[in-house]
C-alpha atoms as a PDB file:
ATOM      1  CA  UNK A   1      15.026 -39.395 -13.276  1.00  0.00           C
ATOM      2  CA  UNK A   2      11.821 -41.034 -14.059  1.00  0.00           C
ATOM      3  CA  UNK A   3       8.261 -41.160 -14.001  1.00  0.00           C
ATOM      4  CA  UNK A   4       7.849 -42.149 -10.861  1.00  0.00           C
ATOM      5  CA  UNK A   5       9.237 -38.712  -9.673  1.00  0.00           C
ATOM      6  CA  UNK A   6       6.597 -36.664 -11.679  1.00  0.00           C
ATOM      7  CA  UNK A   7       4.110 -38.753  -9.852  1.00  0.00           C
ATOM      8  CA  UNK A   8       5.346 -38.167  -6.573  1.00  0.00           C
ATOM      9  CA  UNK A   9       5.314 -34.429  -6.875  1.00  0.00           C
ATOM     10  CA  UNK A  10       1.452 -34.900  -8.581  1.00  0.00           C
ATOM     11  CA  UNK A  11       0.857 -36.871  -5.299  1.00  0.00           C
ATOM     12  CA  UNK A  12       2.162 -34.680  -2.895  1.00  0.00           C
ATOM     13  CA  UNK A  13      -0.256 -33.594  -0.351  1.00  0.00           C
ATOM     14  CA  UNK A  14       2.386 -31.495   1.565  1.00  0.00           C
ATOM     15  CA  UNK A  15       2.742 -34.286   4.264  1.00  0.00           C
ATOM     16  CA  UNK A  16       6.105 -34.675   4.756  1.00  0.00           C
ATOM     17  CA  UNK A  17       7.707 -38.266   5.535  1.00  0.00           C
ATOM     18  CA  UNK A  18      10.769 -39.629   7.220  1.00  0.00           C
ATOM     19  CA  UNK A  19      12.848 -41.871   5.101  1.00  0.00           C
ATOM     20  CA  UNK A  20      15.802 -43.896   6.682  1.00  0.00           C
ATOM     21  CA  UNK A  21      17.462 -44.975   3.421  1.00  0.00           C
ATOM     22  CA  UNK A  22      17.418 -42.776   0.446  1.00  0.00           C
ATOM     23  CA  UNK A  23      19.609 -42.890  -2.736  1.00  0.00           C
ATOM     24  CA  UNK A  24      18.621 -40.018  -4.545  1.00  0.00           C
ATOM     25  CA  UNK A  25      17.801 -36.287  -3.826  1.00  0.00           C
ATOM     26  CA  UNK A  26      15.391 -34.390  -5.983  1.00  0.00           C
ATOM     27  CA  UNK A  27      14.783 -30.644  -5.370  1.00  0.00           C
ATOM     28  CA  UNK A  28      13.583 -27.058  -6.847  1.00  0.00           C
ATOM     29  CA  UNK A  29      15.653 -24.220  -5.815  1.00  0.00           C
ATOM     30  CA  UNK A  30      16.511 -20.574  -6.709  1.00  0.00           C
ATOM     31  CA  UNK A  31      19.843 -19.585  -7.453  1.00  0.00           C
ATOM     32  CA  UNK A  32      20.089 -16.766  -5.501  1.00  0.00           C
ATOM     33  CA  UNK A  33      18.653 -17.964  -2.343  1.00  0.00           C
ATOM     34  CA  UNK A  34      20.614 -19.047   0.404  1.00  0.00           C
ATOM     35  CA  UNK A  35      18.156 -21.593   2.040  1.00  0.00           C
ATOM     36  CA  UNK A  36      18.497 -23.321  -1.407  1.00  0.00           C
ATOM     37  CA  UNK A  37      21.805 -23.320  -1.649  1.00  0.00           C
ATOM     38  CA  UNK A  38      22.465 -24.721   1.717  1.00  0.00           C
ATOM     39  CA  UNK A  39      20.316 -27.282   1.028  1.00  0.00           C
ATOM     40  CA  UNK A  40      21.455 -28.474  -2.168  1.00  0.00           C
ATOM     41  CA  UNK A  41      25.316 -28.338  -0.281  1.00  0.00           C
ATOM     42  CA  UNK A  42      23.840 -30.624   2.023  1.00  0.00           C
ATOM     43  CA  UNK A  43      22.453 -32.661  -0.206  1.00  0.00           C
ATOM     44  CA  UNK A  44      25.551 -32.713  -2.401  1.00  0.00           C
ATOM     45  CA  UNK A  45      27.539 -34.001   0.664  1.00  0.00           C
ATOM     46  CA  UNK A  46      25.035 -36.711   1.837  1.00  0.00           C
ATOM     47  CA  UNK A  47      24.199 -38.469  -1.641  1.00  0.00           C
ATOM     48  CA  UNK A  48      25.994 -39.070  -5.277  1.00  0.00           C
ATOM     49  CA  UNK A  49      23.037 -38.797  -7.141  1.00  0.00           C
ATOM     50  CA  UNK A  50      21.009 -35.367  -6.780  1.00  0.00           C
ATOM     51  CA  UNK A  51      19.352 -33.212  -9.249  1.00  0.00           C
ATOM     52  CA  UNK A  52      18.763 -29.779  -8.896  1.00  0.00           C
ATOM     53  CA  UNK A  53      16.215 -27.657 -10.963  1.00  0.00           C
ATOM     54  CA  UNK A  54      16.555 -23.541 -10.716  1.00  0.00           C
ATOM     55  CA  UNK A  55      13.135 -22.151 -10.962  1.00  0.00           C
ATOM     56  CA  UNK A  56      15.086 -18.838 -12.126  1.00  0.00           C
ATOM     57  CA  UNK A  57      16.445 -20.291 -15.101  1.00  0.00           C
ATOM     58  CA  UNK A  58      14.323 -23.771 -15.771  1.00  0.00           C
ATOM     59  CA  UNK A  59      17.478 -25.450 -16.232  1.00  0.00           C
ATOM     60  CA  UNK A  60      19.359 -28.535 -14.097  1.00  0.00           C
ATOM     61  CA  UNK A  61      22.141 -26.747 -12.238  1.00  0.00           C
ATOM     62  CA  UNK A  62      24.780 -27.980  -9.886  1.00  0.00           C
ATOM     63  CA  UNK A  63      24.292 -28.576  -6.527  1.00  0.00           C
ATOM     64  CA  UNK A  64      27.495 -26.825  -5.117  1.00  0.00           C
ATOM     65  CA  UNK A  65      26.819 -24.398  -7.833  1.00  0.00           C
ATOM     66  CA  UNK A  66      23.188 -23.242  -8.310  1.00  0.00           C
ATOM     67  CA  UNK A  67      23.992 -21.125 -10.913  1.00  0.00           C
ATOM     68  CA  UNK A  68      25.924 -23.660 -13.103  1.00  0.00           C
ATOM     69  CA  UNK A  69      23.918 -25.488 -15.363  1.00  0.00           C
ATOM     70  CA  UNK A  70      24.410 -28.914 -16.183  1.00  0.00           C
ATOM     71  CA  UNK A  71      22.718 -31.120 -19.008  1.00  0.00           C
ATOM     72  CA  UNK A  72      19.822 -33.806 -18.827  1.00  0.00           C
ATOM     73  CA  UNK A  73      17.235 -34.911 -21.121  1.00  0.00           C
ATOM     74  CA  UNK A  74      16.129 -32.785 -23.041  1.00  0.00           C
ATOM     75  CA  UNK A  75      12.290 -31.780 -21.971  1.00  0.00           C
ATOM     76  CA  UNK A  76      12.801 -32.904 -18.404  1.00  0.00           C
ATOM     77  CA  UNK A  77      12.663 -29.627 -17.158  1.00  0.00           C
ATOM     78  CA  UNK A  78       9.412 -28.685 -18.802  1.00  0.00           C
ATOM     79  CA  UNK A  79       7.714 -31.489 -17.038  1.00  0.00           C
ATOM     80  CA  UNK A  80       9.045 -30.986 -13.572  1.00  0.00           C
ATOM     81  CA  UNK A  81       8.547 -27.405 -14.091  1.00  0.00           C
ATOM     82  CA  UNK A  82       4.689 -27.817 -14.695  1.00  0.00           C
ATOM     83  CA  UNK A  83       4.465 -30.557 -12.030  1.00  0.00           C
ATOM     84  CA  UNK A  84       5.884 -28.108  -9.498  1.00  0.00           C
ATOM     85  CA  UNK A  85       2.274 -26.026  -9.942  1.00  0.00           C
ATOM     86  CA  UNK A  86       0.442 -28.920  -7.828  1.00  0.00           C
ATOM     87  CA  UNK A  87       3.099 -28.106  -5.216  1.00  0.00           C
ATOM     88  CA  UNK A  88       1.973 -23.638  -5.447  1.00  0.00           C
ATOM     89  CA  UNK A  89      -1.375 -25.527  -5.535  1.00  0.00           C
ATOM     90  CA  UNK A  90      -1.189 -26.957  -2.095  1.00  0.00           C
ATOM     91  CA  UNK A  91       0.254 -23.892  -0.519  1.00  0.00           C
ATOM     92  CA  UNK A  92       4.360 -24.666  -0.878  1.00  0.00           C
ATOM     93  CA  UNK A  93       5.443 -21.685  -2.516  1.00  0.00           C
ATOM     94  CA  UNK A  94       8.496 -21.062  -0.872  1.00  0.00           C
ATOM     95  CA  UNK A  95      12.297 -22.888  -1.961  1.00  0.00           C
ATOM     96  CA  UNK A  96      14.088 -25.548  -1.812  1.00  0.00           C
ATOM     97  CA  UNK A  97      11.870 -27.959  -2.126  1.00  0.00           C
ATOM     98  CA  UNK A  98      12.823 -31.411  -1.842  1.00  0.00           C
ATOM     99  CA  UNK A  99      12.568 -34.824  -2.542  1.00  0.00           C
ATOM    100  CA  UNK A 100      14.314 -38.134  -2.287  1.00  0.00           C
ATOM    101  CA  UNK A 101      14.040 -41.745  -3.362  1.00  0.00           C
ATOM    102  CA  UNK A 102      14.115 -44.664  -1.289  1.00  0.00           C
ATOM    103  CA  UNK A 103      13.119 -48.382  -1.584  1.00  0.00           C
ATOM    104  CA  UNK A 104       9.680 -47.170  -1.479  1.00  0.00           C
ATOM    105  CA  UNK A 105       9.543 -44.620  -3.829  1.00  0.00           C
ATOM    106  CA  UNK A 106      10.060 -41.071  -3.868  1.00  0.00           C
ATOM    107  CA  UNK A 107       9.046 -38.858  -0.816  1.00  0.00           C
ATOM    108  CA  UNK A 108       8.591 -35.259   0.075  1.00  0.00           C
ATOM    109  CA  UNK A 109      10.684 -34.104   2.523  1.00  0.00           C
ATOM    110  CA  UNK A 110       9.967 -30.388   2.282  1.00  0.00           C
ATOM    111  CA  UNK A 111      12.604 -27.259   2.550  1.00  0.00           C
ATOM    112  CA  UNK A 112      15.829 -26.765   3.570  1.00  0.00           C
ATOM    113  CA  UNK A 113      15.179 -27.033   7.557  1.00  0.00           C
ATOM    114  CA  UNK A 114      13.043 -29.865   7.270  1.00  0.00           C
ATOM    115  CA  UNK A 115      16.090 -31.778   4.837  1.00  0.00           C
ATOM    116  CA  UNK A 116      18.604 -31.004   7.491  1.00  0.00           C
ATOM    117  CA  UNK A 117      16.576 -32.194  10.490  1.00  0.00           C
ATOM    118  CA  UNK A 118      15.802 -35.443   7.883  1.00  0.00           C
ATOM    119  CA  UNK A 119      19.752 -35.513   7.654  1.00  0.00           C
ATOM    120  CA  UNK A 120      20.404 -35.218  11.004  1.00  0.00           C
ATOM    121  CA  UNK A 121      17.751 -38.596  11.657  1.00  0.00           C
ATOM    122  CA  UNK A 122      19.218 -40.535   9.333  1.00  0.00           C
ATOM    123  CA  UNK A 123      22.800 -40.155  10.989  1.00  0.00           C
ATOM    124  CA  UNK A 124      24.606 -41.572  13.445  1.00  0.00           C
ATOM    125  CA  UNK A 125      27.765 -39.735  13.949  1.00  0.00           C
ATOM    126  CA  UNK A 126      28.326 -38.907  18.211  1.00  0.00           C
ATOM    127  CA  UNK A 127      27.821 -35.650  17.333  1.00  0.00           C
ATOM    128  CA  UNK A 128      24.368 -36.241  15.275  1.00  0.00           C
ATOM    129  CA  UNK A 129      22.829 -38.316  18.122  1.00  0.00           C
ATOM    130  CA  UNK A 130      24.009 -35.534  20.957  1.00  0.00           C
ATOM    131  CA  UNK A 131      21.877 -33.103  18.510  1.00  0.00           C
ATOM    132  CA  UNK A 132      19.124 -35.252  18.079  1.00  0.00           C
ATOM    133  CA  UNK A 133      18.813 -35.378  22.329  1.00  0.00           C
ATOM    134  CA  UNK A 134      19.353 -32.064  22.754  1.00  0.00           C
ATOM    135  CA  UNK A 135      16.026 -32.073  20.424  1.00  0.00           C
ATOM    136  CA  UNK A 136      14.499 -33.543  22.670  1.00  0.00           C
ATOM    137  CA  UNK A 137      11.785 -31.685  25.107  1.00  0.00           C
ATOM    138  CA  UNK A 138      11.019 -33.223  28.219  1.00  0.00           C
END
């Protein structure tokens, strides 16, 4: 994690962006809510490096295990927590919310439909691109 991160999520103007290259996946979550956990399964299965923070607890968790903690820095939290209020600021109040870091920088992607429709672009299984014309509206 790094500063950049804290400066995205200061930055964030709720526009969401399409990335096609991303190495790392970023994203608050609640433990008991199932659009979090999806995404953070998701996430989990698409990338090697993501980090989870559980706005019930204000701990790192797992993300195939949103209520299992795991340990970081110590005072990362506080700062992503408090970063997070620009977010409630600009109207995203609801969870996961998440972002990931490509050659550019980190991006907002925003929640767990918007992460799985950004999975879905950056794919190209059969499968994936017969879901991504079927998308399509003529």
């Amino acid at each position: 994690m790094d500063t950049k991160l804290y400066m995205a999520i200061g930055d964030c103007n709720g526009q969401m962006v399409k990335e096609s290259d991303y190495n790392i996946v970023f994203m608050y979550v609640k433990n008991w809510c199932p659009h979090s956990q999806n995404a953070a399964k998701l996430a989990a299965s698409n990338c090697n490096s993501v980090y989870v923070v559980d706005l019930e607890t204000s701990k790192f968790v797992s993300p195939n295990d949103l209520h299992q903690p795991v340990i970081v820095q110590p005072g990362m939290v506080h700062h992503l927590i408090q970063k997070r209020k620009h977010l409630l600021d600009i109207g995203k109040t609801t969870v996961p919310q998440v972002f990931v870091k490509s050659s550019t920088g980190w991006k907002y992607v925003g929640g767990e439909t918007d992460y799985a429709a950004f999975t879905r672009l950056n794919s190209s299984s059969v499968a994936d691109i017969q879901l991504k014309f079927e998308e399509v509206k003529f």
